[in-house]
C-alpha atoms as a PDB file:
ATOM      1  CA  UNK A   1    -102.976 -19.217  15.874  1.00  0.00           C
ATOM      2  CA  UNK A   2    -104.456 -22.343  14.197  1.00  0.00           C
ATOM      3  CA  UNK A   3    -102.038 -21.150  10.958  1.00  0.00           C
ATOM      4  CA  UNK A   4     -98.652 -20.909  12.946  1.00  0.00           C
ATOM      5  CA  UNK A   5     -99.901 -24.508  14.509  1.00  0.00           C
ATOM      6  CA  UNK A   6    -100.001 -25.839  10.965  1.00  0.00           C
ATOM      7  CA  UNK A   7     -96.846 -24.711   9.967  1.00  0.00           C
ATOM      8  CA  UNK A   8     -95.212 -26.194  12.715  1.00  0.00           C
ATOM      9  CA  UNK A   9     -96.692 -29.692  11.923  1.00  0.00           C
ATOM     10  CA  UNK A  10     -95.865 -29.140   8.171  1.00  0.00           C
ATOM     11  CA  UNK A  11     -92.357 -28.132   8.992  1.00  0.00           C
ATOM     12  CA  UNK A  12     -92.126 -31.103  11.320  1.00  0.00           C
ATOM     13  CA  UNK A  13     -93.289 -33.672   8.822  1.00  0.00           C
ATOM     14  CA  UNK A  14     -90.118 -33.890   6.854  1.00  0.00           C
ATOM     15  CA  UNK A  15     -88.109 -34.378   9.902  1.00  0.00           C
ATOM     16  CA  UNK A  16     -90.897 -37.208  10.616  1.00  0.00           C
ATOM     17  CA  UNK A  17     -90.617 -38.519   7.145  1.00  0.00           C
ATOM     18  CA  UNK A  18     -86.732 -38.256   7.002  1.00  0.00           C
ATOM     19  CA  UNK A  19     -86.611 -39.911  10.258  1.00  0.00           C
ATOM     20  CA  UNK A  20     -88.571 -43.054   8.431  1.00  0.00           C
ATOM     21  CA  UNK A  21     -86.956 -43.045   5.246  1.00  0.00           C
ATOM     22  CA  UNK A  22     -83.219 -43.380   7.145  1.00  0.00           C
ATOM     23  CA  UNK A  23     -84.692 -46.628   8.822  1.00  0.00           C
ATOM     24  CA  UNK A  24     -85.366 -47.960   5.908  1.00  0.00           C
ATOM     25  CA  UNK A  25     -82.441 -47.082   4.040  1.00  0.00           C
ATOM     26  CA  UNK A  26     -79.927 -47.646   6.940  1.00  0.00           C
ATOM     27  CA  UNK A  27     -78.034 -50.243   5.154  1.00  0.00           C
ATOM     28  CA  UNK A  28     -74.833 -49.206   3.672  1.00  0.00           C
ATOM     29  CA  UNK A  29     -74.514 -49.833  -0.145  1.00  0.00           C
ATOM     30  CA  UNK A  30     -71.216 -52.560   0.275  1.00  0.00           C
ATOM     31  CA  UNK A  31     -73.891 -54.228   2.652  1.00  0.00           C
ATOM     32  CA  UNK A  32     -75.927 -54.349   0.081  1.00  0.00           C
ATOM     33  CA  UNK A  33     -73.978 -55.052  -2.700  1.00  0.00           C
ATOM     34  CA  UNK A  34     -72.579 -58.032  -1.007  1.00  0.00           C
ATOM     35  CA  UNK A  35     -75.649 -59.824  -0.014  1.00  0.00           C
ATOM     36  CA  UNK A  36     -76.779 -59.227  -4.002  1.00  0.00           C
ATOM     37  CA  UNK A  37     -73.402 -61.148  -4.462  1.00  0.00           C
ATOM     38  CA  UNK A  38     -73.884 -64.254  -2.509  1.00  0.00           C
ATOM     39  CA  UNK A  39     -77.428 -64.285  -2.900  1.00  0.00           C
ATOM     40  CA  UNK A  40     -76.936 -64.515  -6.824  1.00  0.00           C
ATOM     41  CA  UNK A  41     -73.700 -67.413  -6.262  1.00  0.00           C
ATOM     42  CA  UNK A  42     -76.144 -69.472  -4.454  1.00  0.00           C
ATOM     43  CA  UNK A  43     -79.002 -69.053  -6.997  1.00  0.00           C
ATOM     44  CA  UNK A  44     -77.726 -68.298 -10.670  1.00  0.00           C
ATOM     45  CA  UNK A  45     -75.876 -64.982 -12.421  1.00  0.00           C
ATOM     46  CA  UNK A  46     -79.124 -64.326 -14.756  1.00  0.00           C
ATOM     47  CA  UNK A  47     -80.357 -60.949 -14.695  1.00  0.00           C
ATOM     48  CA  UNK A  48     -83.806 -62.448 -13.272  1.00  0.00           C
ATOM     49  CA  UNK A  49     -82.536 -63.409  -9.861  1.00  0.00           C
ATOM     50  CA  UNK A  50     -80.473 -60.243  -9.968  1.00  0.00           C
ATOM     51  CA  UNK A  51     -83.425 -58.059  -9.258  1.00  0.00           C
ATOM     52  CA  UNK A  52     -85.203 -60.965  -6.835  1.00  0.00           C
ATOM     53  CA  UNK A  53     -82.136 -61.004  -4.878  1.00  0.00           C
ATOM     54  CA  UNK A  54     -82.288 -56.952  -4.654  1.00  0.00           C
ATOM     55  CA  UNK A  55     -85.527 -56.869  -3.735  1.00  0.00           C
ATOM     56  CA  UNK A  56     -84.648 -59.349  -1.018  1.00  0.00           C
ATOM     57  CA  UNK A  57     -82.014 -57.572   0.563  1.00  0.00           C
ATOM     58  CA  UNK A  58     -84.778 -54.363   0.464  1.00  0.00           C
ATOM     59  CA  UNK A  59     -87.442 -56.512   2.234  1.00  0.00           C
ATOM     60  CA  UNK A  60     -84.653 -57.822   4.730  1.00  0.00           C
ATOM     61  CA  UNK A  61     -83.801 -53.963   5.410  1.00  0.00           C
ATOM     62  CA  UNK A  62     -87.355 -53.122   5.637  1.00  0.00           C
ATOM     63  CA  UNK A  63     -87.904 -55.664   7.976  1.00  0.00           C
ATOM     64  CA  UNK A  64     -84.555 -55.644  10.238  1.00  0.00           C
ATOM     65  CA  UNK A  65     -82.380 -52.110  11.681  1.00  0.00           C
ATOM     66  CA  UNK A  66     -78.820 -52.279   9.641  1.00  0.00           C
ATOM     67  CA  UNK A  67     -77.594 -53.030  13.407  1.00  0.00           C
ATOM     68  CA  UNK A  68     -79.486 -56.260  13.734  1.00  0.00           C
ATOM     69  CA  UNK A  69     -78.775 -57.427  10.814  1.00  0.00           C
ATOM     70  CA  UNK A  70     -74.961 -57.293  11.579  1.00  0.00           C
ATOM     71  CA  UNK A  71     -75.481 -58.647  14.751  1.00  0.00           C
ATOM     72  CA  UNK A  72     -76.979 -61.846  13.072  1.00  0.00           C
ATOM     73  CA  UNK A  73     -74.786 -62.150  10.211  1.00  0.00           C
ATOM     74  CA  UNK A  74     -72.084 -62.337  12.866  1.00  0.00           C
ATOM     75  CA  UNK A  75     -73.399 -64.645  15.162  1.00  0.00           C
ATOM     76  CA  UNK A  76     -74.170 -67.008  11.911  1.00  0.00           C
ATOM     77  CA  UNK A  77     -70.273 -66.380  10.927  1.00  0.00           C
ATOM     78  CA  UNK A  78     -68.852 -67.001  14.472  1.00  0.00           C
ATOM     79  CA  UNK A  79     -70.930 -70.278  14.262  1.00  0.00           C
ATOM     80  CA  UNK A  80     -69.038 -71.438  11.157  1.00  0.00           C
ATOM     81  CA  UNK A  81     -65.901 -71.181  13.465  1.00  0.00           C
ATOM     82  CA  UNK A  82     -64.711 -74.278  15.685  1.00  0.00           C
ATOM     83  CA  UNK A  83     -64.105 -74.151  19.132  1.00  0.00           C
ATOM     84  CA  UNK A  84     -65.034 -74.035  22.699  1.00  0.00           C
ATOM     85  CA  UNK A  85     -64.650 -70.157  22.696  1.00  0.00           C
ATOM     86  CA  UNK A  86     -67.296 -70.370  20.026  1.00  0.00           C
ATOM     87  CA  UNK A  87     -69.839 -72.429  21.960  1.00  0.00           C
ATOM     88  CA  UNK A  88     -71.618 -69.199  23.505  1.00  0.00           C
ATOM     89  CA  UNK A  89     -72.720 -68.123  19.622  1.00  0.00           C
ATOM     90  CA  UNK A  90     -74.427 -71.438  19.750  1.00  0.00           C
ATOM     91  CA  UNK A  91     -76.409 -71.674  22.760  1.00  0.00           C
ATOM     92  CA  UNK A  92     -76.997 -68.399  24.146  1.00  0.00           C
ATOM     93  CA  UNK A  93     -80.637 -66.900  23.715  1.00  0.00           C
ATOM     94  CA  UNK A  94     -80.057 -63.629  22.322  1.00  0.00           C
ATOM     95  CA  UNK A  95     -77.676 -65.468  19.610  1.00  0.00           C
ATOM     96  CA  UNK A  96     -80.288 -67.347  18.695  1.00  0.00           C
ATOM     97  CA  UNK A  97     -83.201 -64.922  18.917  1.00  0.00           C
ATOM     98  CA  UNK A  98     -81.015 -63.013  16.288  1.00  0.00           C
ATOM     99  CA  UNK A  99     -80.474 -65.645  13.959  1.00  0.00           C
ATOM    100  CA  UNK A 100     -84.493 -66.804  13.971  1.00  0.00           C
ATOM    101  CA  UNK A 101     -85.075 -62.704  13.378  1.00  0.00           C
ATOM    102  CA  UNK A 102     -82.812 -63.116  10.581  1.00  0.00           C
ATOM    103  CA  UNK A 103     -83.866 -65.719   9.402  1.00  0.00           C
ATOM    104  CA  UNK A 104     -87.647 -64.523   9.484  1.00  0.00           C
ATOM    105  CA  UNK A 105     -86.973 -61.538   7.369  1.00  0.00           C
ATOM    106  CA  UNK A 106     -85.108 -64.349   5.030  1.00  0.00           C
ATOM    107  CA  UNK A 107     -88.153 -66.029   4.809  1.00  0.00           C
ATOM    108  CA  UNK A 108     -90.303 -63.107   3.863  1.00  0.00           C
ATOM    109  CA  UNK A 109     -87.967 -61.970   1.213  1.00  0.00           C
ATOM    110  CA  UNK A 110     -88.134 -64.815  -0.056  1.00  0.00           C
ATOM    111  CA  UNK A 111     -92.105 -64.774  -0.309  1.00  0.00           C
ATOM    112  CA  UNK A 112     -92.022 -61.140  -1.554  1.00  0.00           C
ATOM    113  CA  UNK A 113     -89.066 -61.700  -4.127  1.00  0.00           C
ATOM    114  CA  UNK A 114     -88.714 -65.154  -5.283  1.00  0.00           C
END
């Protein structure tokens, strides 16, 4: 009995450990790949800040569900944008609890990488 219960754990651990490992890795690779981009216009092309800005998109991941991310990135974009259609991106609370989550992770990234 105590055997089949410990292969049921054991064959539910991967699931477990799958389950983590897509959280972490839920960003797509474009996603990625274009943060890398603009964080390496805004701080040099060297090879250096090529791997800090890597590791900070991976500690912004870590840190922030793909969704969320998106969310805030969006928000950020529609407040580039003129307009009183646009005011809501800059005064409602959930916009702006998504940009200061963003911009959290940005800050720890930051800490970790640079």
């Amino acid at each position: 009995m105590i055997r089949l219960a410990t292969l049921a754990l054991l064959a539910a651990a991967p699931a477990a450990a799958q389950t983590v490992a897509d959280r972490l890795n839920d960003y797509p690779t474009e996603a990625r790949a274009d943060y890398v981009f603009g964080c390496m216009a805004a701080n040099g092309q060297r090879r250096d800040v090529l791997a800090k800005c890597a590791c900070s998109i991976d500690e912004i991941a870590a840190i922030l569900p793909y969704e969320t991310y998106v969310e805030a990135e969006t928000v950020l974009s529609m407040r580039l944008t003129g307009g009183e259609r646009m005011a809501v991106f800059n005064s409602a609370a959930e916009a702006n609890t998504l940009v200061a989550d963003l911009r959290r992770a940005q800050a720890e990234a930051e800490i970790v990488c640079f």
